[in-house]
N, C-alpha and C. Protein backbone atom coordinates (compact mmCIF):
# COMPACT_ATOMS: atom_id res chain seq x y z
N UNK A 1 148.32 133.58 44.11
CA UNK A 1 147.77 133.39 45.46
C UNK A 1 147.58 131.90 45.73
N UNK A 2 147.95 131.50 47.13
CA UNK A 2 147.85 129.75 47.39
C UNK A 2 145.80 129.66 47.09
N UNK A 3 145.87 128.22 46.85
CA UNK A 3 144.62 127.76 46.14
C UNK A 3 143.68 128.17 47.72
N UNK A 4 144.47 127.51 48.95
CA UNK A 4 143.52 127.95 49.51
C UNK A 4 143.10 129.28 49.84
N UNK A 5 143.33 129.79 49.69
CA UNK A 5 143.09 131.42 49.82
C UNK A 5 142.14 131.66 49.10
N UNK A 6 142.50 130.93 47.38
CA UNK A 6 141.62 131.48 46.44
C UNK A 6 140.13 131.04 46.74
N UNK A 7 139.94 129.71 47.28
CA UNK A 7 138.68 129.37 47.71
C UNK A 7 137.86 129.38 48.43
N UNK A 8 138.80 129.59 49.73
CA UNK A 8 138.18 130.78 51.02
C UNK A 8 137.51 132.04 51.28
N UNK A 9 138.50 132.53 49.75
CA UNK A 9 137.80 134.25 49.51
C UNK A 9 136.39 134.23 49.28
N UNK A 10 135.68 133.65 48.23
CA UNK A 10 134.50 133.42 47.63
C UNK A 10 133.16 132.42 48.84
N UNK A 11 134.23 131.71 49.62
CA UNK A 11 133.28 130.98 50.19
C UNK A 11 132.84 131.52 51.93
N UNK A 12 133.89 132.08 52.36
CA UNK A 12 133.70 132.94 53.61
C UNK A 12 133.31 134.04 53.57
N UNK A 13 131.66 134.28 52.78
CA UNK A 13 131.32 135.34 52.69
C UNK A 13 130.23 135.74 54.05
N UNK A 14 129.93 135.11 54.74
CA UNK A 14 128.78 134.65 55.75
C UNK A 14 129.29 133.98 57.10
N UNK A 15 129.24 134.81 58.18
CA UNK A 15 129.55 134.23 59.39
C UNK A 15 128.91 132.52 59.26
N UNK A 16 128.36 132.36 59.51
CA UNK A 16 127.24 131.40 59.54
C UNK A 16 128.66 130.04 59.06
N UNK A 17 128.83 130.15 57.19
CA UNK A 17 129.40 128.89 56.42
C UNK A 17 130.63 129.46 57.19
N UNK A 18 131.47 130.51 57.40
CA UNK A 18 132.80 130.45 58.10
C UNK A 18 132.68 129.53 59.09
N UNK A 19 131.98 129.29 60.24
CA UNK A 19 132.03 128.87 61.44
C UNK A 19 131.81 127.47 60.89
N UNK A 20 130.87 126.77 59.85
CA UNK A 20 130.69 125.45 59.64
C UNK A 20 131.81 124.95 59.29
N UNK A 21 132.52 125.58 57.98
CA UNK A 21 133.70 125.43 57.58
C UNK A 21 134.75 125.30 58.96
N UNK A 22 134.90 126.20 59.89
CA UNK A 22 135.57 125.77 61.17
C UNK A 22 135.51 125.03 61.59
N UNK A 23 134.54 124.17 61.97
CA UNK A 23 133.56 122.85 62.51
C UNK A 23 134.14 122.19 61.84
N UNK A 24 134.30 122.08 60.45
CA UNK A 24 135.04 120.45 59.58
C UNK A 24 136.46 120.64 60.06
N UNK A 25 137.16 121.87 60.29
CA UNK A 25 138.71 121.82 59.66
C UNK A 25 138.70 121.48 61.10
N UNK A 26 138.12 121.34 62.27
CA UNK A 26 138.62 121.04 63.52
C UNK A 26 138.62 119.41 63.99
N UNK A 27 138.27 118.55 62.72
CA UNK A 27 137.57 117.12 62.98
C UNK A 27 138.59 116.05 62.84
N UNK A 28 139.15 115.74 64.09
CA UNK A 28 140.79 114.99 64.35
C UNK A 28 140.54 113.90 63.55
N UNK A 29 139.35 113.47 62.90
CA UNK A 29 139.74 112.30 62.52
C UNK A 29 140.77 112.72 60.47
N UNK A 30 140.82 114.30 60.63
CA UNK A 30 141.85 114.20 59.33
C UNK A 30 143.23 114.27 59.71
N UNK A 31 143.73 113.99 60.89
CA UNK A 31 145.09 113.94 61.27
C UNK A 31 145.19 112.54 60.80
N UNK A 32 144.44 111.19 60.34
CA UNK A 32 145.12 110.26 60.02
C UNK A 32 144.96 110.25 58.28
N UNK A 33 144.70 111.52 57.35
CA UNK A 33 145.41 111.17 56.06
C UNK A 33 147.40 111.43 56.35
N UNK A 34 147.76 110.99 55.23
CA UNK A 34 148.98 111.20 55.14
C UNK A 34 149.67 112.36 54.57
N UNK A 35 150.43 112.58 54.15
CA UNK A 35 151.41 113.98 53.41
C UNK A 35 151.00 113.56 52.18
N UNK A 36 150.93 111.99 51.82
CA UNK A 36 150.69 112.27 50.47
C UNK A 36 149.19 112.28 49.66
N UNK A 37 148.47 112.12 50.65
CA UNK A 37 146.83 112.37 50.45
C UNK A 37 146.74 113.57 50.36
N UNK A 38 147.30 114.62 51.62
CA UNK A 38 147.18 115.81 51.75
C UNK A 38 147.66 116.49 50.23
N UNK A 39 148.86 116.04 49.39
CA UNK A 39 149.04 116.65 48.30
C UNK A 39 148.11 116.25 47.52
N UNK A 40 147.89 115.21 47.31
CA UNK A 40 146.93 114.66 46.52
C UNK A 40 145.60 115.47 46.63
N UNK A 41 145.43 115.65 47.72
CA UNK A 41 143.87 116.60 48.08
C UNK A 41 143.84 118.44 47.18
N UNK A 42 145.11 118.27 47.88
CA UNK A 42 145.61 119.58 47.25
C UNK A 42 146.00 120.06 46.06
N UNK A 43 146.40 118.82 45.01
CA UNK A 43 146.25 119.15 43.26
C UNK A 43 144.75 119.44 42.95
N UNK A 44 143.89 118.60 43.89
CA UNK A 44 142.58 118.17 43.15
C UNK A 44 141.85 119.89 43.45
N UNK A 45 142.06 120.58 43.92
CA UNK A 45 141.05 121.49 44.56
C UNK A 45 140.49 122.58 43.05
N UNK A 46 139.71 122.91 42.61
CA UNK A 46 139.13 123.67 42.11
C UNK A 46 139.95 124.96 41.65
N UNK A 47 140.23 125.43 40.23
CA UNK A 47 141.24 126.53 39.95
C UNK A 47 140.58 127.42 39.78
N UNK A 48 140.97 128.83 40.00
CA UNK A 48 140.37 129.73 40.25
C UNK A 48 139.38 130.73 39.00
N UNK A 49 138.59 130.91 39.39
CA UNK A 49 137.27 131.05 38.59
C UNK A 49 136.33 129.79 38.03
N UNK A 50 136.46 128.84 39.20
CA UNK A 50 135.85 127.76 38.33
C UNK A 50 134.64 127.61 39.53
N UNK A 51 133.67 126.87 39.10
CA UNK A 51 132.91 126.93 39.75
C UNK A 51 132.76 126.33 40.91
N UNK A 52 132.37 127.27 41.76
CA UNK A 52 132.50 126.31 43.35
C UNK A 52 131.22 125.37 43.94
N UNK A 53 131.08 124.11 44.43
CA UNK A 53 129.68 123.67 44.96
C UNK A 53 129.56 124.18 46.33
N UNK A 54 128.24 124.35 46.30
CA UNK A 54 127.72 124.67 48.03
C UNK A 54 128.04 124.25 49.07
N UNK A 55 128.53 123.06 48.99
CA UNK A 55 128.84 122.32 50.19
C UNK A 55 130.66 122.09 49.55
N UNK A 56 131.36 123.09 51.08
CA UNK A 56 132.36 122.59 50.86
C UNK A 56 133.09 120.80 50.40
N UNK A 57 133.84 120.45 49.73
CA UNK A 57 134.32 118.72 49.48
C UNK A 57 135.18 118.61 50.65
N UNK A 58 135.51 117.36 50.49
CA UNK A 58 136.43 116.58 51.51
C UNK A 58 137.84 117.09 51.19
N UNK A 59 138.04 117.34 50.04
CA UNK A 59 140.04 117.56 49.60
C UNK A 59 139.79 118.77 50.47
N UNK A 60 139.02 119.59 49.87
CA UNK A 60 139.16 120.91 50.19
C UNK A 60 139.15 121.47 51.94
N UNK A 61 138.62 120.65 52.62
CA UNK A 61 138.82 120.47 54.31
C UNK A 61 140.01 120.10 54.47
N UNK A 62 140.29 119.17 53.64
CA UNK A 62 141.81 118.61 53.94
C UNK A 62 142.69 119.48 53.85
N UNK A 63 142.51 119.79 52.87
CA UNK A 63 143.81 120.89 52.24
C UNK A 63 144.09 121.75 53.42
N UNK A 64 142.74 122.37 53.37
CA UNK A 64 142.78 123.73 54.72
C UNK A 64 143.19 123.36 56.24
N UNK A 65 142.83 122.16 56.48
CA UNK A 65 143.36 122.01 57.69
C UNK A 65 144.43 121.36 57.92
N UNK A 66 145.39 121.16 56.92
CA UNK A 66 147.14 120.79 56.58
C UNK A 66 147.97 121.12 56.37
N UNK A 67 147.24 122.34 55.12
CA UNK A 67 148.51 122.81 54.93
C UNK A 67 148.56 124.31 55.32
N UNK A 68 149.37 125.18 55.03
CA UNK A 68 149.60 126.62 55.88
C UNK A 68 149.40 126.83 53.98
N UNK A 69 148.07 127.87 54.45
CA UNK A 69 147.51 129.17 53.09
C UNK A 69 148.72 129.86 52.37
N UNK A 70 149.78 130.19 53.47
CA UNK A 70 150.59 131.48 52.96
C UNK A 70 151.59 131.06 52.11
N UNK A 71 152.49 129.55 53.02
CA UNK A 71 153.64 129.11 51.96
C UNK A 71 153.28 128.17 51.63
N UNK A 72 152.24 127.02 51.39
CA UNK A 72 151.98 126.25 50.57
C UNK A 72 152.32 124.96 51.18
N UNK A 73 152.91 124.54 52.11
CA UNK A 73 153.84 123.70 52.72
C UNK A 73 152.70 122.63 54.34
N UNK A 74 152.87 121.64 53.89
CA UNK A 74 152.27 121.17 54.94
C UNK A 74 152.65 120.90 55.93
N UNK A 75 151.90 121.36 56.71
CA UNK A 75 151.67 121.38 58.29
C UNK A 75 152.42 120.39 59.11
N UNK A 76 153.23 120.68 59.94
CA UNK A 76 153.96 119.70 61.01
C UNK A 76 152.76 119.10 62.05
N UNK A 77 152.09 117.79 62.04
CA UNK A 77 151.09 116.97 62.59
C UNK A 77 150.62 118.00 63.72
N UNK A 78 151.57 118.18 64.51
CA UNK A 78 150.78 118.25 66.16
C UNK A 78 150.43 119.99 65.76
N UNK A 79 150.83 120.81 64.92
CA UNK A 79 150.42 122.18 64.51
C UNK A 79 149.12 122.60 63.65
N UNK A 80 148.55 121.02 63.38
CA UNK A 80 147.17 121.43 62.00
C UNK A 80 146.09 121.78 63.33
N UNK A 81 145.34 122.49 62.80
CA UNK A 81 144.00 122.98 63.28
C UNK A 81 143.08 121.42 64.24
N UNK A 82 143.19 120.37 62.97
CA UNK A 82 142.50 119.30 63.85
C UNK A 82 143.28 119.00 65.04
N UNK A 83 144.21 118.95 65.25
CA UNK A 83 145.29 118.65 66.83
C UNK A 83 145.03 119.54 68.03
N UNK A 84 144.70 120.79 67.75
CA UNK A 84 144.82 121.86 68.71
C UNK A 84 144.05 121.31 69.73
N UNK A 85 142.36 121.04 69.85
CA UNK A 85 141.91 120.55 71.01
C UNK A 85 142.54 119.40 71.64
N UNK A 86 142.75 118.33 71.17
CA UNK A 86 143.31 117.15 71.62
C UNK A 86 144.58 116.89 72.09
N UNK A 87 145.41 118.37 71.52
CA UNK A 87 146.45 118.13 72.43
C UNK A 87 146.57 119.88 73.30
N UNK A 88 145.83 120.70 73.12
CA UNK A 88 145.69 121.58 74.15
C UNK A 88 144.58 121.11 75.35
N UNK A 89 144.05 120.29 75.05
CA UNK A 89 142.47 119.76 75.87
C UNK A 89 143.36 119.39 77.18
N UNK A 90 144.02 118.48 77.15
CA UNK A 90 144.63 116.89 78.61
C UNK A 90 145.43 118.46 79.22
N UNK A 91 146.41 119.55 78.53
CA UNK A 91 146.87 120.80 79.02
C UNK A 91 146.05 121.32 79.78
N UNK A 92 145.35 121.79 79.42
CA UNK A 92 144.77 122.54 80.60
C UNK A 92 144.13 122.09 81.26
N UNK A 93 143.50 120.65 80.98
CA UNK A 93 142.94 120.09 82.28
C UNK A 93 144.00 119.75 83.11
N UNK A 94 145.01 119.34 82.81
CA UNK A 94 146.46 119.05 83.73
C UNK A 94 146.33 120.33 84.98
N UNK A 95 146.61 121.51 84.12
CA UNK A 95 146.98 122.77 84.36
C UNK A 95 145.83 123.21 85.87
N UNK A 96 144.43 122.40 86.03
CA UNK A 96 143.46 122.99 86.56
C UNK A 96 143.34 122.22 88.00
N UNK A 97 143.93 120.61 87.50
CA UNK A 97 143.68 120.03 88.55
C UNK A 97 145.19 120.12 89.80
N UNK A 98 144.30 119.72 90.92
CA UNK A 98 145.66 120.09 91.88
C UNK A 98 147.27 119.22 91.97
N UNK A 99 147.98 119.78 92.37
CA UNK A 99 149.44 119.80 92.28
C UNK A 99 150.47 119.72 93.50
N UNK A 100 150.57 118.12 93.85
CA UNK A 100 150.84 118.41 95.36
C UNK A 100 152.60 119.00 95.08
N UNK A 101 153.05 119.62 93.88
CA UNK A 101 154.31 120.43 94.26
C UNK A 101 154.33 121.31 93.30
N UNK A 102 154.94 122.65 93.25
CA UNK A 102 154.77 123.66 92.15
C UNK A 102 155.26 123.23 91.36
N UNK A 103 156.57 122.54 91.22
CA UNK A 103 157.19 121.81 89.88
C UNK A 103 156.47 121.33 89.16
N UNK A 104 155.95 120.10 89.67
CA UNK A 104 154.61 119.54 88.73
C UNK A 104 153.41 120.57 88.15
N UNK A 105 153.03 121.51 88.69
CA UNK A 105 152.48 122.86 88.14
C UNK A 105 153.15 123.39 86.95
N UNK A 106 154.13 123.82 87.45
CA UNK A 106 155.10 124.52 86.46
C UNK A 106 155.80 124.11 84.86
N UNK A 107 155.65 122.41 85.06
CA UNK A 107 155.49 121.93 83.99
C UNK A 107 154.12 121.96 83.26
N UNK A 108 152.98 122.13 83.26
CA UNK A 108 151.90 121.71 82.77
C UNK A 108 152.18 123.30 82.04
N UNK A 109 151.86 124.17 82.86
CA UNK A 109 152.06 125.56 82.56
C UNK A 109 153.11 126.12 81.35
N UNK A 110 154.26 125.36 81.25
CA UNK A 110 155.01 125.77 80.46
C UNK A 110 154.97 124.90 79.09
N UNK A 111 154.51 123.48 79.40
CA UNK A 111 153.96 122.76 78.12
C UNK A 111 152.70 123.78 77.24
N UNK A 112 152.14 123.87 78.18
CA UNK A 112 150.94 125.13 77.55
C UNK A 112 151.18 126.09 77.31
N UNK A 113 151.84 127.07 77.66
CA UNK A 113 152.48 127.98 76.48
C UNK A 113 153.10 128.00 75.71
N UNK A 114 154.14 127.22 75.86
CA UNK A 114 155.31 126.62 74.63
C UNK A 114 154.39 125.85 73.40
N UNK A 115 153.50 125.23 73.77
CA UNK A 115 152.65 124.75 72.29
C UNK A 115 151.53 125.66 71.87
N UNK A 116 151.48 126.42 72.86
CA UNK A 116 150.45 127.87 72.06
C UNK A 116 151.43 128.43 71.22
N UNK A 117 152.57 128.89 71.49
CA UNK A 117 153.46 129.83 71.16
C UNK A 117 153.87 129.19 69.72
N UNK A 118 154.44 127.83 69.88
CA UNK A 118 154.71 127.35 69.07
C UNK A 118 153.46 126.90 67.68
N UNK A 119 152.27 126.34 67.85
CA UNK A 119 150.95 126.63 67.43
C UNK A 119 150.77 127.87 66.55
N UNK A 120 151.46 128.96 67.03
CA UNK A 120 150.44 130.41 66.82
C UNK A 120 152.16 130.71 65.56
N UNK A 121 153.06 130.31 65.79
CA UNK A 121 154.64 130.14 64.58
C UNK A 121 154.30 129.64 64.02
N UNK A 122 153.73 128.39 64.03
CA UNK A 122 153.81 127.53 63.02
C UNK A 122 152.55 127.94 61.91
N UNK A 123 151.79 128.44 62.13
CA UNK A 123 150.44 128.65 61.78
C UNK A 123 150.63 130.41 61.48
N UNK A 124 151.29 131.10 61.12
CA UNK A 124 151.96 132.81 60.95
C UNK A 124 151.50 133.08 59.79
N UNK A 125 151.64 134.19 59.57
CA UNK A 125 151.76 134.69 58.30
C UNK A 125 153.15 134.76 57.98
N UNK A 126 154.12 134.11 56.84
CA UNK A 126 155.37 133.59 56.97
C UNK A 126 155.88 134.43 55.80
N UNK A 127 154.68 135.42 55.18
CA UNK A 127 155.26 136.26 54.08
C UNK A 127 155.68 137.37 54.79
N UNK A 128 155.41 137.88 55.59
CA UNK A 128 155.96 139.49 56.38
C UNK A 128 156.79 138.64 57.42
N UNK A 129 157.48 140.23 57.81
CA UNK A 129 158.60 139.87 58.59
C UNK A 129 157.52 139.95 60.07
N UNK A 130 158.76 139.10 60.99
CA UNK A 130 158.15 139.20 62.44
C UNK A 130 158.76 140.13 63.31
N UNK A 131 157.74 141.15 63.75
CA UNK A 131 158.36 141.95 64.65
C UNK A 131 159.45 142.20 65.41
N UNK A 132 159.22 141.88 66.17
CA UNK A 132 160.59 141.57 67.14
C UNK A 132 161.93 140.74 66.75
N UNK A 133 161.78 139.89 66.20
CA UNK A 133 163.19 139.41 65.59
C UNK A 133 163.55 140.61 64.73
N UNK A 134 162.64 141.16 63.95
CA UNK A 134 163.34 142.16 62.46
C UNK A 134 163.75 143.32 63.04
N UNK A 135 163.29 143.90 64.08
CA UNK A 135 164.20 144.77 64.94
C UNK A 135 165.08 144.60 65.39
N UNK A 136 165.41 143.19 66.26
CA UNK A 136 166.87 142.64 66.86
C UNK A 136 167.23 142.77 65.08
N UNK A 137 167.37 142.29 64.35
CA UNK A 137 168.02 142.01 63.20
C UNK A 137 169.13 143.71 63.03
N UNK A 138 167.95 144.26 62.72
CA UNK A 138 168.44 145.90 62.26
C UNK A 138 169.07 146.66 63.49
N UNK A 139 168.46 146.55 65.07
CA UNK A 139 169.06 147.22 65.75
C UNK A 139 170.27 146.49 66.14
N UNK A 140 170.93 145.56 66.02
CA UNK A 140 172.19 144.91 66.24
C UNK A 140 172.88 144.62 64.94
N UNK A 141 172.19 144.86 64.17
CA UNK A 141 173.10 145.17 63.09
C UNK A 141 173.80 143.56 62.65
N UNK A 142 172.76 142.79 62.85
CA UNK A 142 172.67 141.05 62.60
C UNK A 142 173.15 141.08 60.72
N UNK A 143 174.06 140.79 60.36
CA UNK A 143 174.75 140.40 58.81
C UNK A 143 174.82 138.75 58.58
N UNK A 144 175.07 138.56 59.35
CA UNK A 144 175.41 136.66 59.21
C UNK A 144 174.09 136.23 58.93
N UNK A 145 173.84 134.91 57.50
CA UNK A 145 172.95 134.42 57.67
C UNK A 145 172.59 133.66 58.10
N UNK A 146 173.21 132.81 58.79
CA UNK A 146 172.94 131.73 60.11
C UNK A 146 172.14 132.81 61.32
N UNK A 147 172.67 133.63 61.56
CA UNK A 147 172.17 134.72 62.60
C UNK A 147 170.64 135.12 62.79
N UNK A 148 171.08 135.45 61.09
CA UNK A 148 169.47 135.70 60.77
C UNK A 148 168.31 134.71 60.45
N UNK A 149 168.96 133.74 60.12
CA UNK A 149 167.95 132.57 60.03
C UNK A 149 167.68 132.18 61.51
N UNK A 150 168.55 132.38 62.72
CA UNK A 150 168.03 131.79 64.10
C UNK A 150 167.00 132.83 64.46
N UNK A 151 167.30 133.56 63.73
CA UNK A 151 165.96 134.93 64.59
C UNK A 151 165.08 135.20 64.30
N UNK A 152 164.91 134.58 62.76
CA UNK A 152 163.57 134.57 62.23
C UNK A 152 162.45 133.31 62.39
N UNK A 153 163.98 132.07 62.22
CA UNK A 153 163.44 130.52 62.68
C UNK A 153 163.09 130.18 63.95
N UNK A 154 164.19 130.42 64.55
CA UNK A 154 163.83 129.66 66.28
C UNK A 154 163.77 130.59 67.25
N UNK A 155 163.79 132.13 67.34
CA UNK A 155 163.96 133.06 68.39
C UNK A 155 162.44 133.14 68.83
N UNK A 156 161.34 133.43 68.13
CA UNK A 156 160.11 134.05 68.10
C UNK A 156 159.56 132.60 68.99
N UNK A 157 159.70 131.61 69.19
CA UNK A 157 158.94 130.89 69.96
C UNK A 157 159.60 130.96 71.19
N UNK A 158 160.45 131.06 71.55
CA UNK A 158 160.79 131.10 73.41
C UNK A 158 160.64 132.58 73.32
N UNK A 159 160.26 133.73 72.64
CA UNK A 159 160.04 134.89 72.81
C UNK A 159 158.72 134.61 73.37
N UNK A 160 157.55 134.73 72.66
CA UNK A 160 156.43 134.16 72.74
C UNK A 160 156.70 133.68 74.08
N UNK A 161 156.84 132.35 73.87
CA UNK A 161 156.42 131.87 75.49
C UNK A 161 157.14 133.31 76.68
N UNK A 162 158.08 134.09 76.72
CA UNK A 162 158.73 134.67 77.58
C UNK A 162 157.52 135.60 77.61
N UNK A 163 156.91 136.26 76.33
CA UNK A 163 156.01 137.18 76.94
C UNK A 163 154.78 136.85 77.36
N UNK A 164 154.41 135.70 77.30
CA UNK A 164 153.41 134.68 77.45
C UNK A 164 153.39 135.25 78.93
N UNK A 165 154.47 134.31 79.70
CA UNK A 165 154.76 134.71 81.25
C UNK A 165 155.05 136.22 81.47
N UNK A 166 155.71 137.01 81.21
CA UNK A 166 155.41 138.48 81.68
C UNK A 166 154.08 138.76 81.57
N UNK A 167 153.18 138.72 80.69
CA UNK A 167 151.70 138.61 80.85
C UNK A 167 151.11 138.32 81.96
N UNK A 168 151.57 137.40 82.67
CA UNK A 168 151.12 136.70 83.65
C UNK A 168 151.51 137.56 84.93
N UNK A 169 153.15 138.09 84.60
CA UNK A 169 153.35 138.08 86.03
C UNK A 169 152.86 140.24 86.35
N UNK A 170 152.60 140.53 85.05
CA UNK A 170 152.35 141.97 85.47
C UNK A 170 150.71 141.72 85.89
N UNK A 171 149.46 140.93 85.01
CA UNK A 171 148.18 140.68 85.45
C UNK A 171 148.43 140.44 87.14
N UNK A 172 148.92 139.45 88.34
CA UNK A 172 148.98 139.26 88.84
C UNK A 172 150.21 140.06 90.17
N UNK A 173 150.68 140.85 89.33
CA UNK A 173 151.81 141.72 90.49
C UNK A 173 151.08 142.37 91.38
N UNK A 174 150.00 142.88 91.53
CA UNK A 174 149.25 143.39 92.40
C UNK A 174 148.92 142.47 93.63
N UNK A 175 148.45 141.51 93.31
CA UNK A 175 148.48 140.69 94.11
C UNK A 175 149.15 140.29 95.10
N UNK A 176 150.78 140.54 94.82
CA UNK A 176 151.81 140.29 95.45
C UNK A 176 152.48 141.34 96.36
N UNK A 177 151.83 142.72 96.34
CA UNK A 177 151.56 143.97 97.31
C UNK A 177 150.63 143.72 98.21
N UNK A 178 148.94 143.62 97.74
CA UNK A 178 148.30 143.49 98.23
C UNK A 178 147.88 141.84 99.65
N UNK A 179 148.71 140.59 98.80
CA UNK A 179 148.37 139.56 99.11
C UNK A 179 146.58 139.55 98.42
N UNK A 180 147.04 137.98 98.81
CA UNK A 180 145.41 137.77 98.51
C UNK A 180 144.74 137.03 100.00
N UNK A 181 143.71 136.61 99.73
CA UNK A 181 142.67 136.28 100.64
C UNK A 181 142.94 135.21 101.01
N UNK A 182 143.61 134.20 102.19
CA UNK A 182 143.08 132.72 102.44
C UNK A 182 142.35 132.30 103.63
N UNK A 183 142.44 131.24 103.53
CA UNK A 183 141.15 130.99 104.14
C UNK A 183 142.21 129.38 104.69
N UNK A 184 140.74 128.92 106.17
CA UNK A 184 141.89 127.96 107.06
C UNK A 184 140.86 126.71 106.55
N UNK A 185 141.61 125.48 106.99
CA UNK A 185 140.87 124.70 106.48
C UNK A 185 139.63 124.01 106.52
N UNK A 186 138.56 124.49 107.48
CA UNK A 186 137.11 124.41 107.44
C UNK A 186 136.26 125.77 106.48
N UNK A 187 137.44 126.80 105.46
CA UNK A 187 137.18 127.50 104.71
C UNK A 187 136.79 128.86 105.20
N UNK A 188 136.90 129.03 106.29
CA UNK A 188 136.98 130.18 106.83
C UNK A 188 137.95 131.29 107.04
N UNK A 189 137.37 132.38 106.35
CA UNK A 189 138.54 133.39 105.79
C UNK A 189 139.48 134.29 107.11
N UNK A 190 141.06 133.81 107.06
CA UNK A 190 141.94 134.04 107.93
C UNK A 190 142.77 135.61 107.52
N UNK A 191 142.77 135.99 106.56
CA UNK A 191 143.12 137.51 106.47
C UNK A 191 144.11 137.26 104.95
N UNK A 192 145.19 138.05 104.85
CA UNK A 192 145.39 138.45 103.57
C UNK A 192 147.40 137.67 103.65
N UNK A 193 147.76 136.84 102.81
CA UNK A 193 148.77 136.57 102.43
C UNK A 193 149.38 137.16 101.52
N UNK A 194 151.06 137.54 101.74
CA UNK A 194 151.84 137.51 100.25
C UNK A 194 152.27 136.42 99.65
N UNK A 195 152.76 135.96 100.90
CA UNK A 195 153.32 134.58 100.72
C UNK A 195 152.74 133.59 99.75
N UNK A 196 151.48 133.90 100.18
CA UNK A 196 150.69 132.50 99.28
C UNK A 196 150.61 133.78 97.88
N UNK A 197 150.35 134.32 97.96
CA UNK A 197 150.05 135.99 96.36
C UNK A 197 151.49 135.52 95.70
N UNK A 198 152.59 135.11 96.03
CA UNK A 198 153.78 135.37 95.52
C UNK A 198 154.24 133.81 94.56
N UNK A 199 153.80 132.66 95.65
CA UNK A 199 153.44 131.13 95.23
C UNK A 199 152.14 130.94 94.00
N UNK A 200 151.31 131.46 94.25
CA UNK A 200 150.52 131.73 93.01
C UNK A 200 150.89 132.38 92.39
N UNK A 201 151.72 133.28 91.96
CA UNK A 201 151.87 133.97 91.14
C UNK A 201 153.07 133.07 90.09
N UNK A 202 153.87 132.40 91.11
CA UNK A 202 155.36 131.26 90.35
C UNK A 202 154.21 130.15 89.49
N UNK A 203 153.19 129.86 90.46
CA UNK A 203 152.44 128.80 89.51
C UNK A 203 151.51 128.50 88.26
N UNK A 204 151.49 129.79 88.39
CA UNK A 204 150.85 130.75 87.55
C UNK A 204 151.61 130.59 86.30
């Protein structure tokens, strides 16, 4: 079993130290060790049955928030746990503030799912197979291993983002029957649009 696993088991026994332990592995200032600190952090960690101290160490934050538990392999920078706010944060504030054209919308929107999507791959459980590719695999009857390496490697993230947006557009299809509500510009409510239900829904 990877070391971190082994030390997680014993120490995430208590909501409480899980969430503290969350609190360190989220602290950007460990995006500036290097790959080779990170290994270095990662020989040093404690072998299993040995005794653990109360207060998680510094390798051992490191470790966890670098490298991926399952294959052992460290983390591509903008995918470790410390990155996620700092570069999902400027996203969705992008995403919130106004947009004098849907294009400019539509980019913020698709940067933000494409690095969730990609985020949530990179960060997998990389020992089981992934759904949906391992079905395309078997129901097309995929033999080539180039084939199969694109469907296990690179298919599942523009999948992801694709169902990301169908998400979106079935939550919001109602809308686009019904219209929604607008209002004129001293904010006073003028009756029910598709038009605008259908534009929110692309920006969306």
């Amino acid at each position: 079993m990877d070391p971190n696993l082994l030390l997680w088991k014993p120490r995430g026994q208590s909501f409480v130290h899980r969430f503290q332990t969350w609190l360190s592995l989220l602290d950007p200032s460990l995006l500036l060790s290097s790959d080779a600190e990170i290994l270095k952090a990662r020989e040093a960690l404690p072998a299993a049955g040995q005794q653990l101290d109360e207060k998680v160490p510094p390798a051992e934050i490191l470790s966890l928030s670098s490298v991926h538990a399952d294959s052992g392999a460290v983390l591509p920078f903008v995918f470790r746990p410390p990155a996620y706010f700092p570069v999902l944060g400027p996203l969705v504030v992008g995403g919130f503030l106004p947009h004098p054209t849907v294009g400019s919308t539509l980019v913020f929107q698709s940067m933000l799912q494409i690095y969730s999507a990609s985020f949530s791959f990179a960060n997998r459980n990389s020992s089981a197979e992934q759904a949906l590719p391992h079905i395309f695999i078997i129901r097309l009857g995929v033999s080539s291993p180039t084939l199969q390496t694109f469907c296990r490697s690179f298919l599942p993230v523009p999948l992801q983002a694709a169902l990301a947006a169908l998400n979106v557009f079935i939550v919001r299809s109602e809308e686009t029957e019904t219209g929604i509500r607008v209002f004129d510009s001293e904010g006073n409510p003028v009756g029910f649009s598709k038009a605008a239900a259908e534009k929110v829904q692309k920006s969306s």
